[in-house]
Protein backbone atom coordinates (compact mmCIF):
# COMPACT_ATOMS: atom_id res chain seq x y z
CA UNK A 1 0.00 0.00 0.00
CA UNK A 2 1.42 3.57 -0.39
CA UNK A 3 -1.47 5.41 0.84
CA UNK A 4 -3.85 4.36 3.68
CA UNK A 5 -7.52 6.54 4.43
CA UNK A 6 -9.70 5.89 7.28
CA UNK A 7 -12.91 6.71 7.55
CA UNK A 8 -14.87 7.03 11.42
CA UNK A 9 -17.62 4.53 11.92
CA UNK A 10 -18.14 5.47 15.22
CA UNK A 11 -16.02 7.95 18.26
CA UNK A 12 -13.76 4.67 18.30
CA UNK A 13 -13.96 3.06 15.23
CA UNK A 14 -13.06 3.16 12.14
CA UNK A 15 -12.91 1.48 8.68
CA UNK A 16 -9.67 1.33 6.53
CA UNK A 17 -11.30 2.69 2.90
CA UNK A 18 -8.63 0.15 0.81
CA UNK A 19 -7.85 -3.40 1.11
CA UNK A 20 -5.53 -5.54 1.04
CA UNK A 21 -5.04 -7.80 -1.43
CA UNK A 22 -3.61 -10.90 -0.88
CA UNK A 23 -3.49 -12.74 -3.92
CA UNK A 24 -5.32 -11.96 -7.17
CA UNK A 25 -5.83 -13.55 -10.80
CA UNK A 26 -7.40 -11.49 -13.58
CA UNK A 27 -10.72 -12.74 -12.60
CA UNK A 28 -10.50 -13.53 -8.71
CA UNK A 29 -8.73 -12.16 -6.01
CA UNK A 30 -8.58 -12.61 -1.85
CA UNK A 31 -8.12 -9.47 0.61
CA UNK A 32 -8.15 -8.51 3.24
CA UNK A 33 -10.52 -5.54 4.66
CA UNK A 34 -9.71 -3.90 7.89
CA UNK A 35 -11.42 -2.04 10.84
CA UNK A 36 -9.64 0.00 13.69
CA UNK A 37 -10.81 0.19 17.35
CA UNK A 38 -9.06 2.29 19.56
CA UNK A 39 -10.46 1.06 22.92
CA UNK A 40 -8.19 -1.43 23.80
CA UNK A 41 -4.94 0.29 22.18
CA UNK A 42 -2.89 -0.32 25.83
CA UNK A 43 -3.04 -4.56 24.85
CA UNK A 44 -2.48 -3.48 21.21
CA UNK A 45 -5.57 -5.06 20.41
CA UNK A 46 -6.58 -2.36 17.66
CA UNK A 47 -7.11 -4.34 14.56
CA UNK A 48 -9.82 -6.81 13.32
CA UNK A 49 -10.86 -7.57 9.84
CA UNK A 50 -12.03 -9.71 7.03
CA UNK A 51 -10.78 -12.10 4.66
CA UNK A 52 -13.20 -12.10 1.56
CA UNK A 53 -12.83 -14.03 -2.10
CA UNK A 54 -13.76 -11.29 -4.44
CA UNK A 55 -14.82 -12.39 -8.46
CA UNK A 56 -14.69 -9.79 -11.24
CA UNK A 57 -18.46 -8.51 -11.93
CA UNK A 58 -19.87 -7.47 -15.61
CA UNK A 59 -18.98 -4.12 -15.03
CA UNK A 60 -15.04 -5.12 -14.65
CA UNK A 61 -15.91 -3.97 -10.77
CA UNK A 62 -14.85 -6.41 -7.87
CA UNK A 63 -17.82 -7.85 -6.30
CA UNK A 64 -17.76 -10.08 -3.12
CA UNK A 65 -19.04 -13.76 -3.39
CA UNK A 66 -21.34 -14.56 -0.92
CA UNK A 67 -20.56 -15.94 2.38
CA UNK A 68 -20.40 -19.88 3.43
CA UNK A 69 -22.26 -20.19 6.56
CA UNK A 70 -20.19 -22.65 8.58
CA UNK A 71 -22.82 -23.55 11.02
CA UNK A 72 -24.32 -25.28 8.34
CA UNK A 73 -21.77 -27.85 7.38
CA UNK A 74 -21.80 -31.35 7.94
CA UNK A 75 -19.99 -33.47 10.04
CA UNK A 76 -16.64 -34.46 8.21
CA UNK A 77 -17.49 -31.18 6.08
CA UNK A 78 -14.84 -28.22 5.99
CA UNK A 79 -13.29 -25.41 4.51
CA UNK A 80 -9.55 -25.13 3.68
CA UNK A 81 -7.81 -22.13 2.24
CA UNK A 82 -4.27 -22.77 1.22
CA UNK A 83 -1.93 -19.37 0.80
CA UNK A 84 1.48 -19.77 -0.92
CA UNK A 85 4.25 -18.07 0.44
CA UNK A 86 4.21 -15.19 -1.56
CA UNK A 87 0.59 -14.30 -0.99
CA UNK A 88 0.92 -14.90 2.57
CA UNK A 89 3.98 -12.43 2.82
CA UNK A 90 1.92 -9.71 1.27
CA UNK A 91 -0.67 -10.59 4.05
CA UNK A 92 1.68 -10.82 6.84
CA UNK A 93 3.54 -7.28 5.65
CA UNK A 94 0.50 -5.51 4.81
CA UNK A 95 -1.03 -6.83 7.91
CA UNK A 96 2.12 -4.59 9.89
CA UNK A 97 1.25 -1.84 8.07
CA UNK A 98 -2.51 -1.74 9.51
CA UNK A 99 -1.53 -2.56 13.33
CA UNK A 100 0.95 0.52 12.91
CA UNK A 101 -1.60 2.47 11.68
CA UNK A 102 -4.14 1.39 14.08
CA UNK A 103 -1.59 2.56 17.08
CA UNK A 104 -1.89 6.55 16.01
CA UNK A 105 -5.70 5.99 16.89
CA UNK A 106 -9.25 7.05 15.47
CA UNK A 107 -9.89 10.06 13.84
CA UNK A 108 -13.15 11.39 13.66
CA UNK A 109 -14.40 11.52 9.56
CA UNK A 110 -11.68 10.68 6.62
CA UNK A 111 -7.62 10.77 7.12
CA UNK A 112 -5.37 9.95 4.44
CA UNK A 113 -2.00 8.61 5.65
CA UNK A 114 0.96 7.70 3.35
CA UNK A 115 2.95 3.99 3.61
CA UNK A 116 6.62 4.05 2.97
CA UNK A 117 7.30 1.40 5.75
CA UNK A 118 5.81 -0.30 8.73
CA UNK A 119 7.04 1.67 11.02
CA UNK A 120 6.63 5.16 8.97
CA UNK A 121 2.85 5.70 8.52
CA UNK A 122 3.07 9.69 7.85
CA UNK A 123 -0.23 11.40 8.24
CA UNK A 124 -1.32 14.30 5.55
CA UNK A 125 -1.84 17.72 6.63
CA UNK A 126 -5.54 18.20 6.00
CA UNK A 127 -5.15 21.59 5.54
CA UNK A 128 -2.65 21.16 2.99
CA UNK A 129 -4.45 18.31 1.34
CA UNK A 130 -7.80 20.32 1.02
CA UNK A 131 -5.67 23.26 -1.01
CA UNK A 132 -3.65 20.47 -3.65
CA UNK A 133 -7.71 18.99 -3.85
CA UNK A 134 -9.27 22.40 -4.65
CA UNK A 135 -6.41 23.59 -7.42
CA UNK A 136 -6.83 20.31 -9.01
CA UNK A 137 -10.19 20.64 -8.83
CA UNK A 138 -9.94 24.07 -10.62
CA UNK A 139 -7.64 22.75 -13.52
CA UNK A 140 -4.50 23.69 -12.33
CA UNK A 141 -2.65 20.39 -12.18
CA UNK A 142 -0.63 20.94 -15.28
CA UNK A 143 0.43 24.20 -13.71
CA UNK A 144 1.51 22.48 -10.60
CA UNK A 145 3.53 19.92 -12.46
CA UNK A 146 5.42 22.61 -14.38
CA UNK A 147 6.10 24.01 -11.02
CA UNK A 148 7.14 21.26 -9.53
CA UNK A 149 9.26 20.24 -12.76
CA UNK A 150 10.87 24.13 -12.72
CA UNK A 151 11.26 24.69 -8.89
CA UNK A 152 12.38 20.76 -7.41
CA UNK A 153 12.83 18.61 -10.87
CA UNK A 154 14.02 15.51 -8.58
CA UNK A 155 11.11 15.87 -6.67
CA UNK A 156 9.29 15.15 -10.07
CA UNK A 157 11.51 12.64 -10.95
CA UNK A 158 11.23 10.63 -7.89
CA UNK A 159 7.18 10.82 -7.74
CA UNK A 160 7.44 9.55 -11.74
CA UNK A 161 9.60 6.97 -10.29
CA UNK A 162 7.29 5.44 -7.25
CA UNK A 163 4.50 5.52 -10.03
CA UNK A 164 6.11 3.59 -12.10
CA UNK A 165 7.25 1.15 -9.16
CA UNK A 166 3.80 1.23 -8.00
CA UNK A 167 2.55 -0.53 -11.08
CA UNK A 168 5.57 -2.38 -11.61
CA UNK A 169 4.87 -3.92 -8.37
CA UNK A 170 0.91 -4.81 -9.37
CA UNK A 171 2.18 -5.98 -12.19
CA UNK A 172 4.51 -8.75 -10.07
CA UNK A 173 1.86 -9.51 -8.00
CA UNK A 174 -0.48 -10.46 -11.08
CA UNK A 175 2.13 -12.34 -12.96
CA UNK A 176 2.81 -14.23 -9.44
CA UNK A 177 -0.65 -15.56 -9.25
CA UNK A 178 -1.63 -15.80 -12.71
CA UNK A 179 1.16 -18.01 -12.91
CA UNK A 180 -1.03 -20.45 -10.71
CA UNK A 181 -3.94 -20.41 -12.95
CA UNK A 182 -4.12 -22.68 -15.68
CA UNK A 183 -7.15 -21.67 -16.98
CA UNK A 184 -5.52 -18.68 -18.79
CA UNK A 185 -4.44 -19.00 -22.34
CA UNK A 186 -1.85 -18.03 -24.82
CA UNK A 187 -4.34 -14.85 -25.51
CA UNK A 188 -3.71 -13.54 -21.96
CA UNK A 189 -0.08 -13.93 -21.60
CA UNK A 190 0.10 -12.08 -24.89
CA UNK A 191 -2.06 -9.04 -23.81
CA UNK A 192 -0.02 -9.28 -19.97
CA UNK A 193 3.32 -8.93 -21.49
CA UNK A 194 1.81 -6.12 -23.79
CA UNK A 195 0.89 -4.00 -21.39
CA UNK A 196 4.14 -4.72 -19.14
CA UNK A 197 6.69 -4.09 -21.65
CA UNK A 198 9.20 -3.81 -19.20
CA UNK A 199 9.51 -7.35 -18.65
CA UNK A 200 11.38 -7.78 -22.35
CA UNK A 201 13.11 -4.45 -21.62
CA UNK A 202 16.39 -5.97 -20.18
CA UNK A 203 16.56 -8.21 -23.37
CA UNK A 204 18.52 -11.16 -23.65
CA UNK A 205 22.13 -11.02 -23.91
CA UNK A 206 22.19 -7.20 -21.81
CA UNK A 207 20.51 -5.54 -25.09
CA UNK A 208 17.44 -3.21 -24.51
CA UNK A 209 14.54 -3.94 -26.25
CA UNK A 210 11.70 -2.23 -27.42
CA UNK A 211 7.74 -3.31 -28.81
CA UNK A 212 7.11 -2.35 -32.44
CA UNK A 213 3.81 -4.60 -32.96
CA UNK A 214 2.22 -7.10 -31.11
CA UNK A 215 0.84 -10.04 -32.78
CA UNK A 216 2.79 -9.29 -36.14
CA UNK A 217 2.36 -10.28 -39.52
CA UNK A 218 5.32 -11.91 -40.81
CA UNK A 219 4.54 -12.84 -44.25
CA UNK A 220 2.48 -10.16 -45.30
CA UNK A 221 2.85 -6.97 -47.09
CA UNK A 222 3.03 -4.96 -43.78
CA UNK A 223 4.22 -5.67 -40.55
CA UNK A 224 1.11 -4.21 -39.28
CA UNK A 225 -1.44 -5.49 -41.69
CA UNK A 226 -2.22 -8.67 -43.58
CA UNK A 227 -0.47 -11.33 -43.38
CA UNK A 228 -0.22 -15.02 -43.59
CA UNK A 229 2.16 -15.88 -40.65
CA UNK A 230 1.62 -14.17 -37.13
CA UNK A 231 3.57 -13.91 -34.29
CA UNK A 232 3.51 -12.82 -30.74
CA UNK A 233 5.30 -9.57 -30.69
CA UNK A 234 7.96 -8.20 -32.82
CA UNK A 235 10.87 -6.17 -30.95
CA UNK A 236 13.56 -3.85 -31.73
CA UNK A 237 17.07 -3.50 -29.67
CA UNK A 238 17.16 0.52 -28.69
CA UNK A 239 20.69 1.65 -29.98
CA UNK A 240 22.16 3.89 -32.89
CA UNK A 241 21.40 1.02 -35.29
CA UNK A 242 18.85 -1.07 -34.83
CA UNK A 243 17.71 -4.83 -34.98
CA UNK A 244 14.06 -6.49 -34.98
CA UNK A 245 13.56 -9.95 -32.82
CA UNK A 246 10.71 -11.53 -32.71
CA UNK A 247 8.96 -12.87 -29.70
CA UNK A 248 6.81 -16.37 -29.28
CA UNK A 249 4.58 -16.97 -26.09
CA UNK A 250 2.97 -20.40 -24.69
CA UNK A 251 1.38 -21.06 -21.57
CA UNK A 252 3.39 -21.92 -18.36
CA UNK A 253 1.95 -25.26 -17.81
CA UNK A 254 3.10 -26.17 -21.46
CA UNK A 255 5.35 -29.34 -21.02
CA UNK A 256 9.07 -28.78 -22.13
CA UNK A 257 9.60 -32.65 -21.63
CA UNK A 258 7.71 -35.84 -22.84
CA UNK A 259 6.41 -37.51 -19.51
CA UNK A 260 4.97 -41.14 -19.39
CA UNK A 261 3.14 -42.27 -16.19
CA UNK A 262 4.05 -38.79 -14.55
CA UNK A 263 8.07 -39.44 -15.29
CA UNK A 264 10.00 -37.84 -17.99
CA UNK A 265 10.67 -40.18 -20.62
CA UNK A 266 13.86 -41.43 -20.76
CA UNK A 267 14.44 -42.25 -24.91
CA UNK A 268 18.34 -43.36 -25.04
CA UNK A 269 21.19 -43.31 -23.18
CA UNK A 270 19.44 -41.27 -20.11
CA UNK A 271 18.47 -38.80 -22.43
CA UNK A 272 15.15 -37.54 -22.06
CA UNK A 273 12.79 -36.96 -24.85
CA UNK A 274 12.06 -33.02 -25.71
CA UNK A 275 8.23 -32.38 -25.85
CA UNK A 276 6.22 -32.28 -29.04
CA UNK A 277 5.13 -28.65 -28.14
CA UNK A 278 8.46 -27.44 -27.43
CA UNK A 279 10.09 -28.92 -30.25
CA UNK A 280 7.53 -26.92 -32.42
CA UNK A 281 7.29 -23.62 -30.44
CA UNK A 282 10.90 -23.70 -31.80
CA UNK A 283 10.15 -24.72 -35.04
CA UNK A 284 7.42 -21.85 -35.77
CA UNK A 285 9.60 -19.09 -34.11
CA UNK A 286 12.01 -20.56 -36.28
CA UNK A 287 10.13 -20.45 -39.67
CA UNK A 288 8.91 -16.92 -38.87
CA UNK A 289 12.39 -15.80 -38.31
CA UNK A 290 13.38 -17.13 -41.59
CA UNK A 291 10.09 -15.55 -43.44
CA UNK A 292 10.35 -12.08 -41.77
CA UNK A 293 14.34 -12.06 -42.86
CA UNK A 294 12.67 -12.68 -46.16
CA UNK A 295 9.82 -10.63 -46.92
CA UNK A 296 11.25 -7.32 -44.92
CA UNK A 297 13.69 -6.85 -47.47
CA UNK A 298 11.34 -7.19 -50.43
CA UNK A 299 7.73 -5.15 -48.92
CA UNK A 300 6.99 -2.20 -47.28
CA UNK A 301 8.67 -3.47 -43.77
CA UNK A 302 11.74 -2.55 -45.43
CA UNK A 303 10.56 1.01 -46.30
CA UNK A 304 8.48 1.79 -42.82
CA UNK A 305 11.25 0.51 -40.96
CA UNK A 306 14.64 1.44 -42.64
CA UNK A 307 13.86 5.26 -41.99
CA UNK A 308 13.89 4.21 -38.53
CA UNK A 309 17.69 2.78 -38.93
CA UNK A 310 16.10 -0.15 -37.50
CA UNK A 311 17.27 -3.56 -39.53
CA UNK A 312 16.16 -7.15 -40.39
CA UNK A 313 19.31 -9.41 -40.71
CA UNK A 314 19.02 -13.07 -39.08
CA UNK A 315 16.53 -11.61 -36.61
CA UNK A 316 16.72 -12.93 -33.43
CA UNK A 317 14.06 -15.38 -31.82
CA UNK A 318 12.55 -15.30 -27.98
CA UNK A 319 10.58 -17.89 -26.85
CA UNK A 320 8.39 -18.41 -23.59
CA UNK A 321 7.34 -21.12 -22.63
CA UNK A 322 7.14 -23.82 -19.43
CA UNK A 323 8.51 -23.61 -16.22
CA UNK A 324 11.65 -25.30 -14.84
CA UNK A 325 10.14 -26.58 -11.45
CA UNK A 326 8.70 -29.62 -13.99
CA UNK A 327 12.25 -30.42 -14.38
CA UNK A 328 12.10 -32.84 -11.21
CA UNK A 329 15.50 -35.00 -11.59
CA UNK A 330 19.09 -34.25 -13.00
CA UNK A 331 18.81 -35.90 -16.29
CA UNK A 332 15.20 -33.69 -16.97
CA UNK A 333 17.22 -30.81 -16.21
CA UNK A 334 20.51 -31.77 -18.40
CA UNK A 335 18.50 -32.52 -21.46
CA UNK A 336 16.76 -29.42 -20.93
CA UNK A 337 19.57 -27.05 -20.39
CA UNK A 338 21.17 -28.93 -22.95
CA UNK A 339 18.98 -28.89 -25.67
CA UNK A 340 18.43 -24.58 -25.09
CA UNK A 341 22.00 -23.83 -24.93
CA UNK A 342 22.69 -26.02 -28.34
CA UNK A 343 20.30 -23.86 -30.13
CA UNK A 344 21.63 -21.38 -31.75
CA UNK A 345 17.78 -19.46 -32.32
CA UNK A 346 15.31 -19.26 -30.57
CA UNK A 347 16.52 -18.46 -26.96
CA UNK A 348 14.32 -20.10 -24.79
CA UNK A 349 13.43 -18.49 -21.15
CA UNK A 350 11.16 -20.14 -18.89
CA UNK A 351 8.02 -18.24 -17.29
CA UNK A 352 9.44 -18.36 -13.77
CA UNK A 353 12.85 -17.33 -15.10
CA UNK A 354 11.16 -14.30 -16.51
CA UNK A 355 9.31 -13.86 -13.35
CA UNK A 356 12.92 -13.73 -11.82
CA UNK A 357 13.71 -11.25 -13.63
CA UNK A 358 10.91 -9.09 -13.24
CA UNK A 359 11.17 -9.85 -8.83
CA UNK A 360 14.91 -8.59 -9.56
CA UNK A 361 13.92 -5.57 -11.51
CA UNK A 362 11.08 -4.53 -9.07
CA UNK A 363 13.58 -4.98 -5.59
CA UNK A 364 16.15 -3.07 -6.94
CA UNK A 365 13.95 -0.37 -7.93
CA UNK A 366 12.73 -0.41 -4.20
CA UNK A 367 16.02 -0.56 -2.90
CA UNK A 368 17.13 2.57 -4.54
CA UNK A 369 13.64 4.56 -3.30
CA UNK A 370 13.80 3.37 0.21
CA UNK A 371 17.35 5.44 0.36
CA UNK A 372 15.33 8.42 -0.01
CA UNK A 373 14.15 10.09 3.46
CA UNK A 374 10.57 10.92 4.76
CA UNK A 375 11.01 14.32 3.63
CA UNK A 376 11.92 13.56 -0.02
CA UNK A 377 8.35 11.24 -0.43
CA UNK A 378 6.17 13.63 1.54
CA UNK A 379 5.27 17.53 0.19
């Protein structure tokens, strides 16, 4: 959470406006909701709250799902509700946050507080929140960015920064769960990594990359219209001169090995057989590697893109696909490492490896804001 309001209920109540969310898919999610007594704030007993399963309505609105009345269970009936240990982290963290709040108190009718740690729950200045509300309100937030931009520039650039952690951070939370589900299909994964671009933007082998197009048309006259081949995304590294790469995505519960009776398949010499659906992810990527080499020296690719400096020679394949934690024994995991580091295109990354990534990009951006003091976060 980075900012907390509280709303009175009562002279010693109160109810904490968001909640926190535990885990969450793109169509479910657990949180948490919390309420604040101040009566018994000597034993520290200030907190209480709700754990509710939340489904996504119509109206792309969270809705709550109707409670289980547990006097009304059988005998030898129950209810279990496993958390993993990331979700239950995010509870046990956020759940620090709301007992230090709760310590400072009620306050009678709304208070907005702002989160940069446990233990530094900084209240806003009503006074001072009530002016910022009624310029904005007026249409004078573009003059109090240029302000702010002329008069403290790395104030602005550290307030662009925590937005951008902010969703970088949703973003890690979604892919963490989603991860779970395997329900979702290639469709999703495609539009996720769309609208997080920053997950391809340390590219493989330390170059930057870029999105020119999702779901390209290789084979067709334009990269962005017809076609007869499509692919996931199409990329460009970001440097003087520039190269295209091209970017195949499969689920995270597709196999990478051939299993038989749950084991991986051992075909020869305790080798283990590649999976049909790996062996052909690389195959397409391949093909349309080979046909967009082709046809974006011959069409129009070659004319939208060349004014760009940006170049097709032996573009460069990324594929996603599977997760290592399948790979349950050493020989699954030497034919697997094996096979990807003998192929000289596609490189092939994992889903959790990418999600390793993305965990290291998001704690060292967090590292580098929490150096910044109170002062610096709060105006």
């Amino acid at each position: 959470m980075s900012k907390l309001t509280t709303r009175s209920t009562s002279y010693n109540s109160a109810k904490v406006e968001q909640v926190l969310i535990i885990d969450e898919t793109a169509t479910t999610r657990r949180v948490f909701r919390a309420e604040i007594n101040d009566v018994k704030v000597s034993t520290g007993e200030t907190l209480s709250g709700t754990i509710i399963h939340q489904r996504k309505g119509l109206n792309d609105k969270w809705e709550d799902i109707e409670a289980i009345d547990l006097t009304r269970l059988k005998a030898g009936d129950g209810i279990k509700i496993h958390l993993r240990s990331t979700p239950l982290k995010r509870l046990f963290d956020g759940l620090q946050q709301l007992y230090c709040l709760s310590q400072k108190g009620v306050f009678l009718g709304e208070r907005e507080f702002v989160v940069e740690e446990a233990s530094k729950i900084l209240s806003i200045p009503e006074n001072r929140k009530l002016f910022v509300q009624k310029l904005l309100e007026q249409d004078f937030g573009e003059e109090i960015w240029k302000e702010l931009v002329d008069n403290n520039p790395n104030l602005v650039t550290r307030l662009s920064r925590a937005r951008i952690q902010q969703e970088r951070s949703e973003a890690l939370a979604e892919f963490e769960n989603s991860l779970a589900d395997e329900e979702l299909d290639e469709s999703y994964w495609q539009k996720f990594f769309q609208s997080n671009q920053w997950l391809f933007g340390f590219g493989l082998n330390y170059q930057f990359n870029s999105v020119l197009s999702d779901q390209p048309h290789i084979g067709g006259i334009n990269y962005t219209g017809l076609g007869t081949q499509r692919g996931d995304f199409l990329l460009s590294s970001i440097a003087a001169a520039k190269f295209t790469c091209l970017v195949e995505i499969k689920k995270p519960f597709t196999k990478l090995l051939f299993y038989q009776k749950g084991q991986p398949f051992i075909y020869r010499n305790g080798a283990c057989l590649i999976s049909s659906e790996l062996s052909g992810a690389v195959s397409q990527i391949q093909v349309n590697c080979k046909t967009w080499q082709e046809t974006a020296l011959n069409t129009q690719n070659d004319r939208t893109l060349h004014p760009l400096n940006i170049h097709t020679i032996q573009p460069k394949g990324i594929l996603v696909i599977g997760r290592t934690e399948e790979l349950i024994t050493d020989t699954s995991v030497a034919t697997f490492e094996l096979y990807r580091r003998n192929i000289y295109n596609p490189e092939i990354i994992t889903f959790d490896e990418l999600l390793a990534r993305a965990r290291f990009i998001v704690a060292n951006e967090q590292s580098d804001q929490k150096s910044q003091t109170e002062e610096e976060i709060i105006f």
